[in-house]
N, C-alpha and C. Protein backbone atom coordinates (compact mmCIF):
# COMPACT_ATOMS: atom_id res chain seq x y z
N UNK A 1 -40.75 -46.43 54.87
CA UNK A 1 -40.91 -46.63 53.44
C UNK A 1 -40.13 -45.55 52.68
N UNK A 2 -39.14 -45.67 51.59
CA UNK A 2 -38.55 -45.24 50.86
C UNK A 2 -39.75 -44.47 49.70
N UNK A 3 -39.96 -42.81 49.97
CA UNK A 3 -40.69 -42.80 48.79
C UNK A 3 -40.48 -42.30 47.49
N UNK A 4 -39.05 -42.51 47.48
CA UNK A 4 -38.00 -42.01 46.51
C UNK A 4 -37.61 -43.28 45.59
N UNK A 5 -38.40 -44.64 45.41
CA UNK A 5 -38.11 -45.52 45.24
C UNK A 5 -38.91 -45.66 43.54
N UNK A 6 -38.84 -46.11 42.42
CA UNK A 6 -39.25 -46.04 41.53
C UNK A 6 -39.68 -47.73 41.15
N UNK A 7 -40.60 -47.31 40.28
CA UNK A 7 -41.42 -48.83 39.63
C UNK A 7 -39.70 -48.87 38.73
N UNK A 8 -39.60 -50.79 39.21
CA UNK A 8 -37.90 -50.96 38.74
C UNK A 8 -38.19 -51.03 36.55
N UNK A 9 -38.93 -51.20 36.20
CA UNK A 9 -39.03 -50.59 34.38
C UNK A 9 -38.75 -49.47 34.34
N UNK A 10 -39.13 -48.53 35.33
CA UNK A 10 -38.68 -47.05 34.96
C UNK A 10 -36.78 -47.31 35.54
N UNK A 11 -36.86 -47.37 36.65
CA UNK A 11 -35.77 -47.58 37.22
C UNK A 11 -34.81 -47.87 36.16
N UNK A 12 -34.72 -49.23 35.69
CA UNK A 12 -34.11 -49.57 34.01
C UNK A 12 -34.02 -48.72 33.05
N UNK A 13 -34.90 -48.07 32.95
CA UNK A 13 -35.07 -47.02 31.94
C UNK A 13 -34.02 -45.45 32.05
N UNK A 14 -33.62 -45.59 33.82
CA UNK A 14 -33.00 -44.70 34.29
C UNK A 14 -31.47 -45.32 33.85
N UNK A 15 -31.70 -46.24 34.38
CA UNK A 15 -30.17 -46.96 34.29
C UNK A 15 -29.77 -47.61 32.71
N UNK A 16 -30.92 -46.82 32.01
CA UNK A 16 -30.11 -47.41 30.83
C UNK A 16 -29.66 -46.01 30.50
N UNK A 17 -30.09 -45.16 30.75
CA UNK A 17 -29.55 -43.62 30.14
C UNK A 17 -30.59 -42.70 30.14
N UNK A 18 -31.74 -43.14 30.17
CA UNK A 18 -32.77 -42.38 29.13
C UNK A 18 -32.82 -41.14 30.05
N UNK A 19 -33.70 -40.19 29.09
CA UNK A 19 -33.82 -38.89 29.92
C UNK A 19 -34.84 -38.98 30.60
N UNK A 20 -35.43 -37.89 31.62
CA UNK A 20 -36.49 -37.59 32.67
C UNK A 20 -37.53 -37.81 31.75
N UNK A 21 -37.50 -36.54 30.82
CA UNK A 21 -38.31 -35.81 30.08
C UNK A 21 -38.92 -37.02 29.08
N UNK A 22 -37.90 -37.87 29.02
CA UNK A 22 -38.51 -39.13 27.91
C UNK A 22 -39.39 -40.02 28.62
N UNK A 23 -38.80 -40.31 29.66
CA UNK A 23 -39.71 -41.15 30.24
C UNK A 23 -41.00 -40.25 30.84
N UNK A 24 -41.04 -39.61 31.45
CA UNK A 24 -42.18 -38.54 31.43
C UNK A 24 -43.21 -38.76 30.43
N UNK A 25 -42.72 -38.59 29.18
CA UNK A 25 -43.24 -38.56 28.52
C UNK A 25 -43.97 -39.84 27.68
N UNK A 26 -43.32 -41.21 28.26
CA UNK A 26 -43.44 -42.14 27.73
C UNK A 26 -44.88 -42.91 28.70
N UNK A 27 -44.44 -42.03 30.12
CA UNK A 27 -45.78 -42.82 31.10
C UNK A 27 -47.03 -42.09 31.01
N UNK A 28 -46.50 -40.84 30.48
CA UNK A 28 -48.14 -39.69 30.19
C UNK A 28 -49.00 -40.28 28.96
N UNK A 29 -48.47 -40.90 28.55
CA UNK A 29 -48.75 -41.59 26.44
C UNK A 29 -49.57 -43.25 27.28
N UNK A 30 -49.24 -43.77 28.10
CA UNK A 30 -49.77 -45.08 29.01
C UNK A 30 -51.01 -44.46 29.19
N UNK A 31 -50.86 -43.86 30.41
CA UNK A 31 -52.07 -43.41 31.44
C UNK A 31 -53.08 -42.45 30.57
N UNK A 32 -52.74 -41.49 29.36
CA UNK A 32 -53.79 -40.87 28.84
C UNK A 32 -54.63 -42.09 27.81
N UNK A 33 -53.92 -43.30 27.51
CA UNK A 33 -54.57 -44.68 27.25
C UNK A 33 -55.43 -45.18 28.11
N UNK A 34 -54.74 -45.33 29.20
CA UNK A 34 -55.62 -46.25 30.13
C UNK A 34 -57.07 -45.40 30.46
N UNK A 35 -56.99 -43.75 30.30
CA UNK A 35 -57.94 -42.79 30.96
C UNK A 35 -59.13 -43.05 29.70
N UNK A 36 -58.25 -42.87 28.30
CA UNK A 36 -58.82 -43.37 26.70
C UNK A 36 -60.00 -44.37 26.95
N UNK A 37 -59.37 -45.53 27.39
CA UNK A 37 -60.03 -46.62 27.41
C UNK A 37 -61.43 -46.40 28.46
N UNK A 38 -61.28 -46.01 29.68
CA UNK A 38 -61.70 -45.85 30.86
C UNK A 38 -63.24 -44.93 30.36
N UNK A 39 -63.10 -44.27 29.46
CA UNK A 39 -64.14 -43.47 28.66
C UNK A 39 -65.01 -43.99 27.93
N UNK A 40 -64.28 -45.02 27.03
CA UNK A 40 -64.82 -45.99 26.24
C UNK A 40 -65.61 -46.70 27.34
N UNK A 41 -65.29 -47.45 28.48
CA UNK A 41 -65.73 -48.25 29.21
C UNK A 41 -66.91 -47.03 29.92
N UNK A 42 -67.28 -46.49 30.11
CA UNK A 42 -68.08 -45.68 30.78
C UNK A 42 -69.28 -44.56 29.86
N UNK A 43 -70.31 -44.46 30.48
CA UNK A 43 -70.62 -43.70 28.65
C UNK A 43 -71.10 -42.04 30.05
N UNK A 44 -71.45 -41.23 29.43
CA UNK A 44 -71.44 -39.99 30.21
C UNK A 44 -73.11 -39.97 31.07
N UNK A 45 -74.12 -40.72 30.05
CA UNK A 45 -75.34 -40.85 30.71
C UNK A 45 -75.34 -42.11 31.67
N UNK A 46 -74.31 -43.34 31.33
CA UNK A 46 -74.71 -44.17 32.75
C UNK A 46 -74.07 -43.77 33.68
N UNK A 47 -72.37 -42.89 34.01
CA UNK A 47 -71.72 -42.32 35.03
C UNK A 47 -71.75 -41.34 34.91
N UNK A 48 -72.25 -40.05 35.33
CA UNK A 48 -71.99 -39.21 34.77
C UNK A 48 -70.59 -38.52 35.95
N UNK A 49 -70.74 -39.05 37.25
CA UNK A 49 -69.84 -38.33 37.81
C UNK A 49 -67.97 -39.16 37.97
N UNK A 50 -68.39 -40.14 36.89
CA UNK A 50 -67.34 -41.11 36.89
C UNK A 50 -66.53 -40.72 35.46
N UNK A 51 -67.76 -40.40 34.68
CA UNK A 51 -67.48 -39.67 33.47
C UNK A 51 -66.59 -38.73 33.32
N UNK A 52 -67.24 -37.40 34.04
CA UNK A 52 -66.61 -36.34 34.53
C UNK A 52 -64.77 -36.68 35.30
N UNK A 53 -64.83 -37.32 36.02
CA UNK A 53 -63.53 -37.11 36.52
C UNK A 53 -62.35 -37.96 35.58
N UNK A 54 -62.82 -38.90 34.95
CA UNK A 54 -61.96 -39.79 33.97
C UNK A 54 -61.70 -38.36 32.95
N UNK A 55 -62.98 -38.03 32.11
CA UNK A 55 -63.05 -36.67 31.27
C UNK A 55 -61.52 -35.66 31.75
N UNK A 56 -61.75 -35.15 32.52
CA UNK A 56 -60.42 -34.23 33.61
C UNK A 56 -59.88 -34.57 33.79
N UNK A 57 -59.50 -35.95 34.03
CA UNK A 57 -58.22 -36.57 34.52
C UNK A 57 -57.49 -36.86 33.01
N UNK A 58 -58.11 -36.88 32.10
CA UNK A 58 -57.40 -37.07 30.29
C UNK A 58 -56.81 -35.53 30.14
N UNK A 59 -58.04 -34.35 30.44
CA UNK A 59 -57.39 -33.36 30.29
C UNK A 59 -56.02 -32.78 30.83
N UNK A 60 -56.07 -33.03 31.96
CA UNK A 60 -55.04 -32.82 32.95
C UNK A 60 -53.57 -33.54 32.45
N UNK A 61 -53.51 -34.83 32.20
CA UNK A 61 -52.55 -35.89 31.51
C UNK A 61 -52.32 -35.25 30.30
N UNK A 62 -52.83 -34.71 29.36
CA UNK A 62 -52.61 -34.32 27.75
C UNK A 62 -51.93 -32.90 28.33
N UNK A 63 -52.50 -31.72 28.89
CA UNK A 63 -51.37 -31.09 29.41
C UNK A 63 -49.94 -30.98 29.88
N UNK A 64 -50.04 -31.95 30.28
CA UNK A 64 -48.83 -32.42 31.16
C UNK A 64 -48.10 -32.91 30.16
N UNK A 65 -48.38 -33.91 29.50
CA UNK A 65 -47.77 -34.44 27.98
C UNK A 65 -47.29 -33.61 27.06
N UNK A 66 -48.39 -32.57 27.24
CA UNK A 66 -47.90 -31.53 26.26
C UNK A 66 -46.69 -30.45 26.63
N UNK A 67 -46.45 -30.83 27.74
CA UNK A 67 -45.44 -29.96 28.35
C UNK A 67 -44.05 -30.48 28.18
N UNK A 68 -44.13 -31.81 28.91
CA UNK A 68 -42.99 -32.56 28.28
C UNK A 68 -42.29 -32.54 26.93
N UNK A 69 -43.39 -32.51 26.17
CA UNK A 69 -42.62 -32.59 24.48
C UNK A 69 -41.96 -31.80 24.19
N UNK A 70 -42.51 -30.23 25.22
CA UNK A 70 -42.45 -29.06 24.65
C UNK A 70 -40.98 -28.74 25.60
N UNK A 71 -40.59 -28.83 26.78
CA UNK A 71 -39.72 -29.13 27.51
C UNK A 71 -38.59 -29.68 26.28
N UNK A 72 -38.87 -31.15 26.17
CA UNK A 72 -38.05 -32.07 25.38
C UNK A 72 -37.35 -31.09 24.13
N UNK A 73 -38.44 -30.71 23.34
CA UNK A 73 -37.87 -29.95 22.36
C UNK A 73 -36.68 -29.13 23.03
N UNK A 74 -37.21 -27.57 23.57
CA UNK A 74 -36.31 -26.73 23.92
C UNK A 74 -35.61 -27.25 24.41
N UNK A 75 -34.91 -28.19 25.29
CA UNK A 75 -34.06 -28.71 25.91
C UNK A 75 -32.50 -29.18 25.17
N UNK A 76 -33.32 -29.64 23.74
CA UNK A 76 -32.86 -30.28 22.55
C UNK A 76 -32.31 -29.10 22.01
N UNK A 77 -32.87 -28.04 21.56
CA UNK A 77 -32.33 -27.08 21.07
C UNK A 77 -31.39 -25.71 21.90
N UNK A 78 -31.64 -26.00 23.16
CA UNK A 78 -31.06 -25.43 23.89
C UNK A 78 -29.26 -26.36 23.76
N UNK A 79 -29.41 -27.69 23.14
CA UNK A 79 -27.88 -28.33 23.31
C UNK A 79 -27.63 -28.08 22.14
N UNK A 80 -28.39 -27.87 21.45
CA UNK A 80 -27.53 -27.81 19.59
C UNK A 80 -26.73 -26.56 19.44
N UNK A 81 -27.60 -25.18 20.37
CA UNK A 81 -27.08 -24.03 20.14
C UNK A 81 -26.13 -23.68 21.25
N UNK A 82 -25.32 -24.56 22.33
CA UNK A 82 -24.31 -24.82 23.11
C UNK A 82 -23.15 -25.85 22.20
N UNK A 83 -23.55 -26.80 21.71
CA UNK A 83 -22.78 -27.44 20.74
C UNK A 83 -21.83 -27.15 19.82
């Protein structure tokens, strides 16, 4: 098994140009949804240990998101002031 192989939308997304950092950033903005929702669907007194890990697993994703942007930026300004 190839595990260097990508879901082919991202793949497209590669081959249309886009950057790492965008798409990064575009699947962290999905999954901190799907984790969103996953909360909604769960309340903390009927799961609480289902709660908990959805809870951390949003935190963990919004970090990560937040890194990207922050990446994205400097990256951006790192080309303006080479430009």
């Amino acid at each position: 098994m190839n595990s260097t192989k990508l879901d082919p939308r991202l793949q497209k997304l590669i081959d249309m140009g886009e950057t790492g950092t965008n798409i990064m950033h575009g699947e962290l903005k999905n999954l901190m949804l799907d984790a969103e929702q996953g909360l909604l669907n769960v309340s903390e007194l009927q799961d609480y240990p289902t709660y908990r890990y959805i809870s951390g697993r949003l935190d963990a994703l919004t970090e990560i998101y937040i890194m990207t942007y922050n990446l994205s930026f400097a990256i951006n300004e790192r080309a303006k002031q080479r430009g």
